[in-house]
Protein backbone atom coordinates (compact mmCIF):
# COMPACT_ATOMS: atom_id res chain seq x y z
CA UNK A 1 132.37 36.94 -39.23
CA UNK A 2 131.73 35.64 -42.87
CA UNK A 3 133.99 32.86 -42.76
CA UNK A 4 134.42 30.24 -39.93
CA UNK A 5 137.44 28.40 -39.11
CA UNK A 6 134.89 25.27 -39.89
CA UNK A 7 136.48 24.79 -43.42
CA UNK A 8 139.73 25.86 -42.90
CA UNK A 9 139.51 23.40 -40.23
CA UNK A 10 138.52 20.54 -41.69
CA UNK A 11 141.09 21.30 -44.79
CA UNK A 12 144.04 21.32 -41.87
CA UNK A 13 142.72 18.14 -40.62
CA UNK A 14 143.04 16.48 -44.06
CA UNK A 15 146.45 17.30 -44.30
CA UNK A 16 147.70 15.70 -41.15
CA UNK A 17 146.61 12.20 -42.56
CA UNK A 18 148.45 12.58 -45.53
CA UNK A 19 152.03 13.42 -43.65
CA UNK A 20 150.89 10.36 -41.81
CA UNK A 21 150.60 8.27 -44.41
CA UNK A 22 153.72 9.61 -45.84
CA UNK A 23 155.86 8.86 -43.23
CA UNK A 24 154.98 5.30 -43.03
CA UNK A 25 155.62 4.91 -46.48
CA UNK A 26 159.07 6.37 -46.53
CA UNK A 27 160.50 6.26 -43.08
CA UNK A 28 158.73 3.42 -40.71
CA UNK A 29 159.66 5.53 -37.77
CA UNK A 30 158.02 7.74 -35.31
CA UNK A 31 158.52 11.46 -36.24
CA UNK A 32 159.26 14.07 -33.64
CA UNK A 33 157.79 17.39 -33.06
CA UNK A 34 159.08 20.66 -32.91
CA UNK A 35 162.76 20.81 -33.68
CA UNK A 36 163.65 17.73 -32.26
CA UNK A 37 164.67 14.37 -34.31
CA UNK A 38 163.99 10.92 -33.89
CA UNK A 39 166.75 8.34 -35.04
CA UNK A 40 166.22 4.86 -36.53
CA UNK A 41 170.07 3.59 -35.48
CA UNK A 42 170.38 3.18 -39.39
CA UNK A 43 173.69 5.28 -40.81
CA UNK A 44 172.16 8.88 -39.84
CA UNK A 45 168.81 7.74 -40.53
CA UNK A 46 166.29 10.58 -38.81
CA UNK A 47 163.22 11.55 -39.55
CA UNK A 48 161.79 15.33 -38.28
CA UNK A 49 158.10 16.64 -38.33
CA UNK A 50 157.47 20.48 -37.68
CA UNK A 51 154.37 22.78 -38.82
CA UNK A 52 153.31 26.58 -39.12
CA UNK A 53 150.02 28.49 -38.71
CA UNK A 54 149.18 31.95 -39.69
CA UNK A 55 145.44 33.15 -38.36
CA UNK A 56 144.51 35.95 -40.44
CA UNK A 57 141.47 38.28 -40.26
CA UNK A 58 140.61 41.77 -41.69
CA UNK A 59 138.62 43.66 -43.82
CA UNK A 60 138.10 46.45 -45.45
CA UNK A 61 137.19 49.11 -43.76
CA UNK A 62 136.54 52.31 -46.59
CA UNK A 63 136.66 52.12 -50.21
CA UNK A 64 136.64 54.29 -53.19
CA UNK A 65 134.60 51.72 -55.11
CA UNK A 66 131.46 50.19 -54.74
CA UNK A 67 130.71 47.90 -57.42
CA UNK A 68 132.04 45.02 -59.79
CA UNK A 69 135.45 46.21 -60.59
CA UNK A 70 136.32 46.82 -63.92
CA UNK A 71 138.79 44.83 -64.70
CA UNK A 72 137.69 41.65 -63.08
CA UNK A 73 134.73 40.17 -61.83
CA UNK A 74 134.57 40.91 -58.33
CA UNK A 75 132.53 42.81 -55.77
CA UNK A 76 133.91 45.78 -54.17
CA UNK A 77 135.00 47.57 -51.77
CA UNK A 78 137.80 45.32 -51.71
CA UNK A 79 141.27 44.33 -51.49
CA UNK A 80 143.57 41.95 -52.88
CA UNK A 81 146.46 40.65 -50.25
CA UNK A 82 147.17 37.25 -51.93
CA UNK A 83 147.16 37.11 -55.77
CA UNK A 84 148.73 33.88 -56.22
CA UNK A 85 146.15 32.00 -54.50
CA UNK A 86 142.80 34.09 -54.51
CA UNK A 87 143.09 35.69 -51.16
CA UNK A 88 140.30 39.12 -51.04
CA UNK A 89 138.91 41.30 -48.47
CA UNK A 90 136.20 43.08 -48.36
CA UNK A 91 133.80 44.97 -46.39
CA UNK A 92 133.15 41.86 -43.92
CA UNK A 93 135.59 40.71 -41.37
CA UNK A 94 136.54 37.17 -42.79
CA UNK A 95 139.43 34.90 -41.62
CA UNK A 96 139.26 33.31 -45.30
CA UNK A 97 141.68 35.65 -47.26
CA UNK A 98 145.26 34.58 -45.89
CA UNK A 99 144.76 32.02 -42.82
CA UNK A 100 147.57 29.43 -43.57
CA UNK A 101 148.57 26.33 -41.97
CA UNK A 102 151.06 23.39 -42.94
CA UNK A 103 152.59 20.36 -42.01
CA UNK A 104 156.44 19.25 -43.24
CA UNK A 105 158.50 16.29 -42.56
CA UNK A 106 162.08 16.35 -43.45
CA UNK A 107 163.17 12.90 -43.54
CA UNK A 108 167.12 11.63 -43.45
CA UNK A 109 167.42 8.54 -44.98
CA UNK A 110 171.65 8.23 -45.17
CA UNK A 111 174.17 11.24 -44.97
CA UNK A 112 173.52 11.82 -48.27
CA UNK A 113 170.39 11.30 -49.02
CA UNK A 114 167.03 13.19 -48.03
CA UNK A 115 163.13 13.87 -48.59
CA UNK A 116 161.44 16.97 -47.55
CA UNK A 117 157.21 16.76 -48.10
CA UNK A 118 155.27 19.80 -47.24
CA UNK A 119 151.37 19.93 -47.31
CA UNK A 120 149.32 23.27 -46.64
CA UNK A 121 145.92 24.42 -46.47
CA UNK A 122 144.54 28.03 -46.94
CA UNK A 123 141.04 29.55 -46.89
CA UNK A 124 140.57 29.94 -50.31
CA UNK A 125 141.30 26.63 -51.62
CA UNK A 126 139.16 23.83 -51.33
CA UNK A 127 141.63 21.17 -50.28
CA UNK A 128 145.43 20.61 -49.02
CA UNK A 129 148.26 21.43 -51.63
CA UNK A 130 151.72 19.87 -51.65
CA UNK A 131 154.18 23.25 -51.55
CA UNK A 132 157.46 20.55 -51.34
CA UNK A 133 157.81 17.15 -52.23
CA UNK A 134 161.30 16.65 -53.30
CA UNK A 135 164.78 14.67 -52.56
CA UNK A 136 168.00 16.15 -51.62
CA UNK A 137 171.63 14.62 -53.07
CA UNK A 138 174.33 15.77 -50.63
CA UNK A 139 177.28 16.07 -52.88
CA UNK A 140 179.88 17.77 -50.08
CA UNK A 141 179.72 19.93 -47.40
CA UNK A 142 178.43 23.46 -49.76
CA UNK A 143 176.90 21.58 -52.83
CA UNK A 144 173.16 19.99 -53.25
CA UNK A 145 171.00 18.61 -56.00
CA UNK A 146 167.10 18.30 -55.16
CA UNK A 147 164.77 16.89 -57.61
CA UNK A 148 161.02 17.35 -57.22
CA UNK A 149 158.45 19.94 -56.38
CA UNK A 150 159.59 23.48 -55.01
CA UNK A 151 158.83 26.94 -54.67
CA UNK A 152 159.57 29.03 -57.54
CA UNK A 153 162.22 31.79 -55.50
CA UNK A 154 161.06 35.13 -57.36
CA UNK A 155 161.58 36.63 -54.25
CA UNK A 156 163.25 37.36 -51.28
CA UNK A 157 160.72 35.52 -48.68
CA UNK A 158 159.19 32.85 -51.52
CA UNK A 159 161.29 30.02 -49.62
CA UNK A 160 159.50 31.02 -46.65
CA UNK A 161 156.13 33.06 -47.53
CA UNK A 162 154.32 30.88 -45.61
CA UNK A 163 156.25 31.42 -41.96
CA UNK A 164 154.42 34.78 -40.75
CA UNK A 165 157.19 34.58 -37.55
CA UNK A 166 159.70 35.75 -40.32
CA UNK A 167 158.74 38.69 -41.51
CA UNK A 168 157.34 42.13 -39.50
CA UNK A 169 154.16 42.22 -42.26
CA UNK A 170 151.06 40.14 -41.69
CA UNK A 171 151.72 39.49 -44.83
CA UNK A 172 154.67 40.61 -47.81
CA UNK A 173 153.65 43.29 -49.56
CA UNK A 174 151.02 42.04 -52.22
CA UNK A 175 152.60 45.21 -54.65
CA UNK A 176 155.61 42.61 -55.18
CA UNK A 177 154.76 38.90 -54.21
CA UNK A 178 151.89 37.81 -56.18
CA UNK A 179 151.69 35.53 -59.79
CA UNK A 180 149.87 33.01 -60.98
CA UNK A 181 152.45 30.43 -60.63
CA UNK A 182 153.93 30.00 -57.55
CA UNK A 183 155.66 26.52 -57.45
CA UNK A 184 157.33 24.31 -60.47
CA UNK A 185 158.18 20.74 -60.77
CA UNK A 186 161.84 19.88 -61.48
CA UNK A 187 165.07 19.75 -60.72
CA UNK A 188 167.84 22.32 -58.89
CA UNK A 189 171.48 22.60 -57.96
CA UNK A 190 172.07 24.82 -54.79
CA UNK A 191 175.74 26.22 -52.97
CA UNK A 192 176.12 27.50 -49.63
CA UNK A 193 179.40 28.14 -48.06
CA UNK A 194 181.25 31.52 -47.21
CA UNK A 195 183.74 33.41 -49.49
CA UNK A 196 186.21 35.78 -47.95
CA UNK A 197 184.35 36.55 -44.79
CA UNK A 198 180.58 36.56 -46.93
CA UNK A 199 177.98 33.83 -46.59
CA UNK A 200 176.73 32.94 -49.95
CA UNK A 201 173.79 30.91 -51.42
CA UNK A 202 173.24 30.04 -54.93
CA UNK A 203 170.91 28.18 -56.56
CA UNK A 204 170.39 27.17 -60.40
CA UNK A 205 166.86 25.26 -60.85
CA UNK A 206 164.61 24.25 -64.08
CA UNK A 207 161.09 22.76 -64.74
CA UNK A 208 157.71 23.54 -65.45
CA UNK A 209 154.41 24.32 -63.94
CA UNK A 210 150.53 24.28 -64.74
CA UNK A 211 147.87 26.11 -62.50
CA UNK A 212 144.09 24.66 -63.09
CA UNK A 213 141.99 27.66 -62.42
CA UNK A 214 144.66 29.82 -61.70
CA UNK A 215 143.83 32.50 -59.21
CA UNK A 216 145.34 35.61 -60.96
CA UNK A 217 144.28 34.67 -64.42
CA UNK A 218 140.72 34.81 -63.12
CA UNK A 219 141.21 38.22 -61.06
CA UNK A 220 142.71 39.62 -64.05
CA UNK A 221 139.38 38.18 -66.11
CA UNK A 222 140.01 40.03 -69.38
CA UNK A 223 141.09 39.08 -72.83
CA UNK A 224 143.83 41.60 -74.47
CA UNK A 225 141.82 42.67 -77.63
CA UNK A 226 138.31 42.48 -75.94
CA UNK A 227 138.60 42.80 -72.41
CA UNK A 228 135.82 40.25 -71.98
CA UNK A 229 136.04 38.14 -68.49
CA UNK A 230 137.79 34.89 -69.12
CA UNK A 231 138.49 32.22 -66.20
CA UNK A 232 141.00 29.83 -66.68
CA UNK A 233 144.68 28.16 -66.68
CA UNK A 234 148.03 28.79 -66.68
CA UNK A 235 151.43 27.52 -67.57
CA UNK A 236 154.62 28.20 -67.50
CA UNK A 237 157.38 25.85 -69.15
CA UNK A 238 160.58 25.90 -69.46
CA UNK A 239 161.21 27.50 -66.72
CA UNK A 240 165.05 28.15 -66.00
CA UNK A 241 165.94 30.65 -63.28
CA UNK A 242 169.38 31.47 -61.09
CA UNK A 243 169.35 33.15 -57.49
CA UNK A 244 171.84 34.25 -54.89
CA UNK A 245 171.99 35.39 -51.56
CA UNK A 246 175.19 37.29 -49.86
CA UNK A 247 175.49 38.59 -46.01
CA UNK A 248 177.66 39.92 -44.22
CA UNK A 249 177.68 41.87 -40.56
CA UNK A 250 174.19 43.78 -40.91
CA UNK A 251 173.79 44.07 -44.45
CA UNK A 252 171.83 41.23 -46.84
CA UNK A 253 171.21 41.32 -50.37
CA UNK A 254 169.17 39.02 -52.55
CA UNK A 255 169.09 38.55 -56.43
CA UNK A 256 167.34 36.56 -58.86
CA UNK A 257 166.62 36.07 -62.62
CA UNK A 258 164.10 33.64 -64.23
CA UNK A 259 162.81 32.76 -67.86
CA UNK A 260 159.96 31.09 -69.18
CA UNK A 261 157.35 30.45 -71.47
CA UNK A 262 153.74 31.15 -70.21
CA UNK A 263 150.46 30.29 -71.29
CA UNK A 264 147.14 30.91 -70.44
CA UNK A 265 144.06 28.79 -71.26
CA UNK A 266 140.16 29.02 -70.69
CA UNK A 267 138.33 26.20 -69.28
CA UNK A 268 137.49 25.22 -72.92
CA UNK A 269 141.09 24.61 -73.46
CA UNK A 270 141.66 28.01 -75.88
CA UNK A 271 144.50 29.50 -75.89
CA UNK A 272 144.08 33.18 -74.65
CA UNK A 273 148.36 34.35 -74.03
CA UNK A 274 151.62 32.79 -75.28
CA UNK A 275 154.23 34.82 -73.71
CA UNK A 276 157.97 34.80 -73.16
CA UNK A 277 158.14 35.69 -69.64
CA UNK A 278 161.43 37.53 -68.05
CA UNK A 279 161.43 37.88 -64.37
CA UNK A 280 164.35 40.26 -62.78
CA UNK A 281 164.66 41.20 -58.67
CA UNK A 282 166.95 42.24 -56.19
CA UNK A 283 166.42 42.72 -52.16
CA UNK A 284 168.08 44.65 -49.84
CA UNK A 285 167.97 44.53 -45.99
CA UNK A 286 169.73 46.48 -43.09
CA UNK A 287 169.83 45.56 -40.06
CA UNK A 288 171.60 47.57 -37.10
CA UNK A 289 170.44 45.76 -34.26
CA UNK A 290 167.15 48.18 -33.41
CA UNK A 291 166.91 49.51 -36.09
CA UNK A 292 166.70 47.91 -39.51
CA UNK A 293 165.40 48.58 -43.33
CA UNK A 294 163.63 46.25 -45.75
CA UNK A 295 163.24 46.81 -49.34
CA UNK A 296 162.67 44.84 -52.32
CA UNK A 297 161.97 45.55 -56.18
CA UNK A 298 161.26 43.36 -59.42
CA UNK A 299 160.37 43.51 -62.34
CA UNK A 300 158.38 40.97 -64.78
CA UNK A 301 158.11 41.74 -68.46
CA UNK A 302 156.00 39.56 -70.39
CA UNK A 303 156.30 39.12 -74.50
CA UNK A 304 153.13 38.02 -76.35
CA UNK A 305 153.32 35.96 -78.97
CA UNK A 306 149.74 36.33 -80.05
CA UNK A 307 148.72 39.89 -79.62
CA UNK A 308 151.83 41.66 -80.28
CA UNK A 309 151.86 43.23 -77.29
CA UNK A 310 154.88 43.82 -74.38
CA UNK A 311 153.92 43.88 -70.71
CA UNK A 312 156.02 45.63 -68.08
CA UNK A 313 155.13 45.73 -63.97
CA UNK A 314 157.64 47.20 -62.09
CA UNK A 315 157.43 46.71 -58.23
CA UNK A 316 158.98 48.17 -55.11
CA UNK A 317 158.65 48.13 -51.36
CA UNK A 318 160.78 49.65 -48.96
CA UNK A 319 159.94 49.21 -45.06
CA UNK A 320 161.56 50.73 -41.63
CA UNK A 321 161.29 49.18 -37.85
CA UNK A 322 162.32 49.48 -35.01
CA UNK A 323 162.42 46.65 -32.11
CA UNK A 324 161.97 47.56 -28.63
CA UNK A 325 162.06 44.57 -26.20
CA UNK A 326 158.78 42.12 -27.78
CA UNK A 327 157.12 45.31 -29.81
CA UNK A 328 158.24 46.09 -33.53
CA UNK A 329 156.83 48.81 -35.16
CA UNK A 330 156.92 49.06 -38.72
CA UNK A 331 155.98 51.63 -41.75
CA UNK A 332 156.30 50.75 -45.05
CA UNK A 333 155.52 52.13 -48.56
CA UNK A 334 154.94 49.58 -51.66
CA UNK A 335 153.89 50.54 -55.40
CA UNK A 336 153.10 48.00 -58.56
CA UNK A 337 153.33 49.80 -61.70
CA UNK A 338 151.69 48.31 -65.06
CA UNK A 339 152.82 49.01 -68.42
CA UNK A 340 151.26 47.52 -71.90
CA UNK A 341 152.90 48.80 -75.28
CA UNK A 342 151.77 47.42 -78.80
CA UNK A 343 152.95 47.31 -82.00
CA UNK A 344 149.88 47.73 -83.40
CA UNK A 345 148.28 50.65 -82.21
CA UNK A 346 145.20 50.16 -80.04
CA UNK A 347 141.93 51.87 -81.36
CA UNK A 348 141.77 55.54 -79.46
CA UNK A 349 145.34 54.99 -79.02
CA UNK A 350 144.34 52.74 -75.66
CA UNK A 351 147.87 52.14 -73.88
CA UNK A 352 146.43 49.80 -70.83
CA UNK A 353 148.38 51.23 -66.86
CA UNK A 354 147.35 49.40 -64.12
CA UNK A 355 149.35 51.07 -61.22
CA UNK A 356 148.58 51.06 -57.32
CA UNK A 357 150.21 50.64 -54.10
CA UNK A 358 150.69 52.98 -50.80
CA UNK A 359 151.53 53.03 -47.04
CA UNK A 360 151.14 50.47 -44.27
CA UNK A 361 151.69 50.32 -40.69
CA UNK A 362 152.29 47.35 -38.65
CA UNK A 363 152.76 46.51 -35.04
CA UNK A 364 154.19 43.17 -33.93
CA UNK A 365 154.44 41.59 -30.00
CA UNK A 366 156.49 38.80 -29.93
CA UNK A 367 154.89 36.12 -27.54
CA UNK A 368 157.94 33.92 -28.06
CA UNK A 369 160.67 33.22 -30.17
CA UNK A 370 158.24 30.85 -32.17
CA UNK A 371 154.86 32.81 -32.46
CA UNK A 372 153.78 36.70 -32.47
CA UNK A 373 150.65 38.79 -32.76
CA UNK A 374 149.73 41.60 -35.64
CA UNK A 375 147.86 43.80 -36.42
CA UNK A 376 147.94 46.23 -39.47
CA UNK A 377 146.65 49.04 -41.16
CA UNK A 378 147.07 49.73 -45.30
CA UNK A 379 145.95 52.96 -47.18
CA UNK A 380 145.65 51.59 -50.94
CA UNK A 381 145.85 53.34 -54.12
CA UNK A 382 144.40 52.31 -56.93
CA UNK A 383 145.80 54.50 -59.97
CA UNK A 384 144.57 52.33 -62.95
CA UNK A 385 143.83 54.35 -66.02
CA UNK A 386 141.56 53.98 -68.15
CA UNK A 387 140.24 50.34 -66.24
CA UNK A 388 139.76 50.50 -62.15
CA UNK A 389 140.95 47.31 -60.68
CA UNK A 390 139.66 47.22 -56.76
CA UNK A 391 139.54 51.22 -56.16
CA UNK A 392 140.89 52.87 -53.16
CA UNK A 393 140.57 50.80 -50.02
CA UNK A 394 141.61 51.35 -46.41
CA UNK A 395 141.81 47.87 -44.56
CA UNK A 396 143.10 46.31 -41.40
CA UNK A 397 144.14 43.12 -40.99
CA UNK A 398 145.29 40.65 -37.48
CA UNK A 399 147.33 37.98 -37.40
CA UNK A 400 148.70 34.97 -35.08
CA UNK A 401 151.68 33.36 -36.43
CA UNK A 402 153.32 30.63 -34.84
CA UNK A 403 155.66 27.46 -35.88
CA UNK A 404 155.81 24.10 -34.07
């Protein structure tokens, strides 16, 4: 295989010393494993240490496209599963792509008061990355105010992308989940309780964000006007966003809005987009027991500032299973859809689509209640007219999941 667990390794084990040394500096108490919690004897004080890993390998197995793609500077046949943080197959089975792992410690300091720190490590960064570093105010029994460093929740699984044990996909759908901002720093105010029979979460949150070499704005490597390759940074301030959650009996929906104001930079600190960015999506799940139905759609719609130019990309993914005993089969069918539109009209009349997406199948054998095995087959589409992004690509992926 390309890619050895060597650095991934070695990234993992950097990690663990840094919870370490974060719970000596805010607790001064052993930490427990698993689910389990260790108490000081100091009003509620507890402190709880827990973890994830997702083992990931594929490649691509046939592609349309052999080559540097068009529209970004990479070698194909290929295919991108993680867009947010740089993750690529290609022809070469490689554990690098997706393979995951993190460490959290939730630590109870009163019966109001809280810290949750999360630290993760994937293969295509170079070092561990705090996902959550934030304190929790427990105003009553449904309300909460956390102040910190979160995920940003533009969808359905963003809270917990990360857990492979909680979703039947290797990974989400990469037609839907996938910016170049995936976290912000600041502050939120979150409900949970139940209203006539329905269990409801709600969550208003604000802050900013900035991405050095941000993994999408590089795959994406082109300016608007010349379509040169550009690497570089993004931003998004002023972020303000609102999301809500209802259940009830076998039927879950999910729905959330979010604003901001996003930038991108190249290393030389120009200024290459200044956009007012609009984020829409709603998710809706079934679940009869053996049966059940996933599906989720969004939209983002992006307003430059500079170029004069608006940016639509639709998204959709719909997905049926079935669970018999520890097997869950799965098909699914996802499309991304593209849109520019100026008001200036483009020389030749050039109106930019970058549309793909198609089918997957997925089997998934639960070992336990805390870990599974995957394995999974896509059949992608790449429609883009007039630039080619990856090309067609057939891949299969595997996957251990487990949490601890």
């Amino acid at each position: 295989m390309r890619y050895s667990f060597d650095t991934f390794y070695s990234n993992f084990r950097r990690s663990v010393p840094v919870m370490s040394l974060l719970i000596v500096m805010f607790a001064g108490v052993p930490t427990a494993q698993a689910d389990d919690s260790v108490t000081t004897g100091d009003d509620d004080a507890s402190a709880r240490f827990s973890g994830f890993l997702s083992a990931i390998a594929g490649k691509v197995i046939d592609g349309s496209y052999d080559g540097k793609a068009t529209a970004y500077n990479y070698q194909c046949p290929c295919y991108v599963a993680d867009w947010g943080n740089g993750g690529v197959y290609r022809s070469n089975w490689s554990f690098e792509p997706e393979t995951h792992a993190g460490v959290q410690l939730d630590l109870s300091l009163n019966k109001n008061i809280s810290a949750t720190v999360q630290v993760t490590t994937r293969g295509p960064k170079t070092a561990p990355e705090f996902q959550y570093a934030f304190l929790n105010y427990k105003i009553d029994g449904n309300w909460n105010v956390h102040a910190g460093r979160e995920r940003i929740p533009l969808y359905y699984y963003s809270d917990f992308q990360d857990l492979g044990v909680a979703y039947p996909w290797v990974s989400p759908p990469s037609e839907v989940y996938g910016w170049e901002v995936i976290n912000y720093n600041g502050a939120s105010v979150h409900y949970k309780g139940v209203i006539d029979g329905i269990s409801a979460n709600a969550q208003i949150y604000g802050g900013r964000e900035h991405v050095n070499d941000a993994a999408e704005v590089d795959f994406v490597s082109f300016s608007p006007i010349t379509f040169g390759p550009v690497k570089g940074n993004a931003t998004w301030k002023d972020i303000v966003g609102v999301e809500t959650e209802l259940t009830h009996g076998f039927w879950n929906i999910h729905a959330n809005f979010m604003t901001a104001l996003n930038s991108w930079d190249d290393s030389s600190g120009n200024n290459l987009v200044t956009q007012r960015l609009k984020v829409y999506g709603i998710a809706a799940n079934l679940d009869f027991d053996d049966w059940f139905i996933v599906s989720e759609t969004g939209m983002f719609e992006r307003n430059d500032y500079l170029y004069g130019y608006t940016e639509r990309s639709p998204s959709y993914s719909v997905g049926v299973g079935y669970r018999y005993e520890q097997w869950t089969p799965l098909i699914n069918y996802a499309k991304y859809l593209d849109y520019y539109s100026y008001q200036t009209p483009q020389p030749g009349g050039l109106q930019p689509q970058f549309p793909n997406g198609g089918w997957g199948a997925t089997l998934r054998y639960d070992i336990n209640p805390k870990s599974d095995l995957k394995i999974q087959y896509d059949k992608f589409q790449d429609y883009g007219n007039p630039f080619i992004f990856t090309g067609n690509a057939k891949v299969v992926r595997m996957s251990y999941d487990v949490v601890f």
